[in-house]
Protein backbone atom coordinates (compact mmCIF):
# COMPACT_ATOMS: atom_id res chain seq x y z
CA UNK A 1 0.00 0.00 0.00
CA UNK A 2 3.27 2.12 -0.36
CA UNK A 3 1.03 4.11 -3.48
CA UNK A 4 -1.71 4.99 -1.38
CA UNK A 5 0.34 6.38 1.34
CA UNK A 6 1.12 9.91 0.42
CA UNK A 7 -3.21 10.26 -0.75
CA UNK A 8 -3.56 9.20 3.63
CA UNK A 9 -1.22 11.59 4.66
CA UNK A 10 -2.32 14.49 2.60
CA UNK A 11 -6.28 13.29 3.47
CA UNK A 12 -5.04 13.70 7.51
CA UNK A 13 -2.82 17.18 6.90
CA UNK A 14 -6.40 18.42 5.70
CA UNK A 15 -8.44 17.26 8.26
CA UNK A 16 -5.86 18.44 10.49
CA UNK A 17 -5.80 21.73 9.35
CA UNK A 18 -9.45 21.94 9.49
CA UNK A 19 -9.38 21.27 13.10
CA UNK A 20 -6.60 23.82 13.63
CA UNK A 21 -8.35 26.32 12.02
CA UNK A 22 -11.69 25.16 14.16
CA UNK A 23 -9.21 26.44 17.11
CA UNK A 24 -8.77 29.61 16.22
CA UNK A 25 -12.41 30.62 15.18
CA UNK A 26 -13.68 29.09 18.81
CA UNK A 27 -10.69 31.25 20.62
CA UNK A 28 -13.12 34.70 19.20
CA UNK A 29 -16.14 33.46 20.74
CA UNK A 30 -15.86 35.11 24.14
CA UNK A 31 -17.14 33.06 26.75
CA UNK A 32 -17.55 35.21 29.79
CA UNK A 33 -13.53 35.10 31.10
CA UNK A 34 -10.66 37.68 29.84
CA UNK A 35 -9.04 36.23 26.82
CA UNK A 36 -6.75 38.37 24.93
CA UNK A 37 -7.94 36.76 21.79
CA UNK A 38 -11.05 38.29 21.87
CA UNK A 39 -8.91 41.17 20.41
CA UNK A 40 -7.19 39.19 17.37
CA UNK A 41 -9.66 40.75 14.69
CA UNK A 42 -8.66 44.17 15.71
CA UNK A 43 -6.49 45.92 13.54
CA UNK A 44 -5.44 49.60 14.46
CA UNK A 45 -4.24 52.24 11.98
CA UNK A 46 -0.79 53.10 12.97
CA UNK A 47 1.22 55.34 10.40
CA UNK A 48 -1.11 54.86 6.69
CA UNK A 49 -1.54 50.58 7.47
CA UNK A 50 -4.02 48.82 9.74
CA UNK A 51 -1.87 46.34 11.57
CA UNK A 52 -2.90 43.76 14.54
CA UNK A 53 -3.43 45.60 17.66
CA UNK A 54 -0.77 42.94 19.42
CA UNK A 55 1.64 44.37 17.41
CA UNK A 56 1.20 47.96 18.48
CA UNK A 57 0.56 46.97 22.11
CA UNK A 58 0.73 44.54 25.22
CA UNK A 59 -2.07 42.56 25.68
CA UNK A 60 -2.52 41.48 29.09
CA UNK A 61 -5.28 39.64 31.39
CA UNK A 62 -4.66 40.88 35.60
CA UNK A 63 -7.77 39.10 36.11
CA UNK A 64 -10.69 36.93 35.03
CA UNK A 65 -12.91 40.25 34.05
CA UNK A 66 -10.28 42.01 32.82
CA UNK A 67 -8.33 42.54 29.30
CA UNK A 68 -5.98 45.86 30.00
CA UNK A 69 -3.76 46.47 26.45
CA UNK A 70 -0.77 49.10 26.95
CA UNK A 71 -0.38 50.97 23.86
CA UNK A 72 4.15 51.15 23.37
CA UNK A 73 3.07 54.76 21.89
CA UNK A 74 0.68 57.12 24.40
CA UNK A 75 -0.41 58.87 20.93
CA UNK A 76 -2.27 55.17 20.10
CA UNK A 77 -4.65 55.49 22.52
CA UNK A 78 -7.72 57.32 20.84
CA UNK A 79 -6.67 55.18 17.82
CA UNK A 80 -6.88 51.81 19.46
CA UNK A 81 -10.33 53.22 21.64
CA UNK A 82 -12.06 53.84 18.45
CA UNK A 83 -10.99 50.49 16.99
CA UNK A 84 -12.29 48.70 19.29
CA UNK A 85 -15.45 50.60 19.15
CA UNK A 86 -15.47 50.09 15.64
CA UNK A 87 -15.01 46.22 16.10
CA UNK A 88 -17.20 43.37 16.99
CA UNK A 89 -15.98 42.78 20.11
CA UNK A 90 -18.96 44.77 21.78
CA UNK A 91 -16.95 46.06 24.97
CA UNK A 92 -16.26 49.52 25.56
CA UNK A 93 -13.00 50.72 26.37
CA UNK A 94 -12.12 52.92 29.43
CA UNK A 95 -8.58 54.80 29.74
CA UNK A 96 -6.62 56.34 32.13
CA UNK A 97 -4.24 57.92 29.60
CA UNK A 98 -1.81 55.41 29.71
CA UNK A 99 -3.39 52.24 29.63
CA UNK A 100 -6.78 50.82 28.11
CA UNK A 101 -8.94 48.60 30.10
CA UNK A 102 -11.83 46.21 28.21
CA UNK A 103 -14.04 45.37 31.37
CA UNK A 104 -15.51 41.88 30.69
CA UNK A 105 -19.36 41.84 31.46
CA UNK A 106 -21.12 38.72 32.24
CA UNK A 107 -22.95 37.00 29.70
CA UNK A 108 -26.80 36.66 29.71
CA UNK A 109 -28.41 33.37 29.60
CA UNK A 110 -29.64 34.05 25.98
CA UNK A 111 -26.57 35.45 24.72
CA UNK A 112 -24.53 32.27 26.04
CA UNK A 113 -27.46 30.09 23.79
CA UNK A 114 -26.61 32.34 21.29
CA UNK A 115 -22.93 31.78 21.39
CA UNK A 116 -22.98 28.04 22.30
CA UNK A 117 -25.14 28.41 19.17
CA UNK A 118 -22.53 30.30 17.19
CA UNK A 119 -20.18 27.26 18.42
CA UNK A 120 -22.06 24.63 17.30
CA UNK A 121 -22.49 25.97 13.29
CA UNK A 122 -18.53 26.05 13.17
CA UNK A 123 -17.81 22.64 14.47
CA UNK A 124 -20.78 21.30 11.68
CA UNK A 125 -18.61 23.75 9.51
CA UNK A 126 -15.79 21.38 10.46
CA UNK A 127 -17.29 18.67 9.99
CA UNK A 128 -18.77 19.53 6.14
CA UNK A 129 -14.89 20.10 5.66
CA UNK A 130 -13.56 16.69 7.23
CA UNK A 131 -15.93 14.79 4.98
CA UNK A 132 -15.21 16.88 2.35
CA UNK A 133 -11.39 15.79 2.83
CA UNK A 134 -12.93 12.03 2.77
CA UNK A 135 -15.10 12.04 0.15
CA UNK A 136 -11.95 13.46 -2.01
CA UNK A 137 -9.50 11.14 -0.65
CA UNK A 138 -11.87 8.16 -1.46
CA UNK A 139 -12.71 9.53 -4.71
CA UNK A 140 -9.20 10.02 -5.32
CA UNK A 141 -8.73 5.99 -4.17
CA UNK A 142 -11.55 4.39 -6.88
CA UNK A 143 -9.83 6.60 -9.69
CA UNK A 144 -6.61 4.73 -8.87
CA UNK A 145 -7.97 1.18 -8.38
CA UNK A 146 -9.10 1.73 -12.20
CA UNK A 147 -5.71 2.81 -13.11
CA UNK A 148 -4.38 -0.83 -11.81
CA UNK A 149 -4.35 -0.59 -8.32
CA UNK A 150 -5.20 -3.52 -6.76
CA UNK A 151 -8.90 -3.81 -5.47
CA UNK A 152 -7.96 -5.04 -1.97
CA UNK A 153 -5.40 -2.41 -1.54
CA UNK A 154 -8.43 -0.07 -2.66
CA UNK A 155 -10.60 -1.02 0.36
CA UNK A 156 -7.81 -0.94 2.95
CA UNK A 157 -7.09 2.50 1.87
CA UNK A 158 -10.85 3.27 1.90
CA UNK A 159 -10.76 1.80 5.58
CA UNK A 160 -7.70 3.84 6.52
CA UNK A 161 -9.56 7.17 5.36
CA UNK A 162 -12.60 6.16 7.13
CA UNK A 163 -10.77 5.49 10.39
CA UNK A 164 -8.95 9.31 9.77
CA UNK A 165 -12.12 11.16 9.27
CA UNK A 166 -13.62 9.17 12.65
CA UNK A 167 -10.44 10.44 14.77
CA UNK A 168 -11.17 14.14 13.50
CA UNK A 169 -14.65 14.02 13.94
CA UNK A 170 -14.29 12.40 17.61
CA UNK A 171 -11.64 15.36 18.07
CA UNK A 172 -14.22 18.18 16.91
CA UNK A 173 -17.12 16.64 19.32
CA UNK A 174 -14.41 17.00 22.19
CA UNK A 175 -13.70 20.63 20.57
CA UNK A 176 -17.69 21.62 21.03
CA UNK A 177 -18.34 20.06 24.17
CA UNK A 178 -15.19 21.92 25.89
CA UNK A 179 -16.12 24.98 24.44
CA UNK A 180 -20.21 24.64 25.31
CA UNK A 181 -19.02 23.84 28.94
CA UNK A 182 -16.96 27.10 28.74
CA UNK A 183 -19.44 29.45 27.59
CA UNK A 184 -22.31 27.95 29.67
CA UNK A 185 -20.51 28.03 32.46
CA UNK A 186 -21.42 31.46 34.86
């Protein structure tokens, strides 16, 4: 099955990346706690570009309520306020002139349904891409059993796929039900 190898490999790196990028789209759905990445979207005009705001700033967490970002230029301040205001984070910033504080309010029973919600449609997302990866990969498998490889070596491969997608689809279930817990949780 030495010919079918590199198809498996590339069929896992997919679903892999699928999961990876599952990650990061779950790390913007705030869930009641101070997380930093909340912020990742926000991209603050400094000198003619919009750039991150991480890399105009220090992002930090003191405590669980609290995101407090410390511009390395005092004349950023207004600029990162009104990008925040202008982004979908939905938190109002308060300054001090020298530091910006995003005070984290609790979450309302309907907007955690709403975000558990939110959670759910990605990781089906996911999912529509991991069997998206399969279908390919299988595809890819009957198109070379008709080009002479062998039929048995055909249906182990088809197997091997089958048992790939089931890993990453166990993995995403694991994803959602961490993340539900975390947003539901008061």
């Amino acid at each position: 099955m030495p010919e079918v190898q590199p198809l498996l490999t590339n069929a896992d790196e997919s679903m892999e990346a699928t999961v990876l990028f599952l990650d990061e789209a779950l790390a913007h759905i705030r869930a009641g706690k101070a997380n930093p990445r909340i912020l990742d979207g926000v991209k603050v005009d400094y000198y003619g570009s919009q750039v991150p705001l991480s890399s105009v700033s220090t992002i930090t967490t003191p405590d669980a309520k609290t995101i407090t970002i410390q511009p390395w230029e005092k004349g950023l301040i207004s600029v990162i306020e009104k990008a925040i205001l202008n982004s979908d984070v939905g938190i109002t910033p308060m300054n001090n002139g020298e530091t910006i504080r995003l005070g984290i309010p609790p979450l309302t029973e309907e907007r955690r349904r709403q975000l558990a919600k939110q959670a759910k449609a990605d990781c089906e997302d996911a999912k529509i891409s991991v069997r998206n990866s399969r279908r390919d990969a299988i595809e890819h498998l009957k198109k070379m059993v008709k080009d002479g490889l062998p039929e048995d070596n055909g249906k182990d491969a088809e197997g091997e796929v089958q048992k790939i997608h089931d890993k990453y689809i166990k993995r995403i279930d694991e994803i959602y039900h961490a993340k539900e817990i975390e947003i539901m949780t008061i």
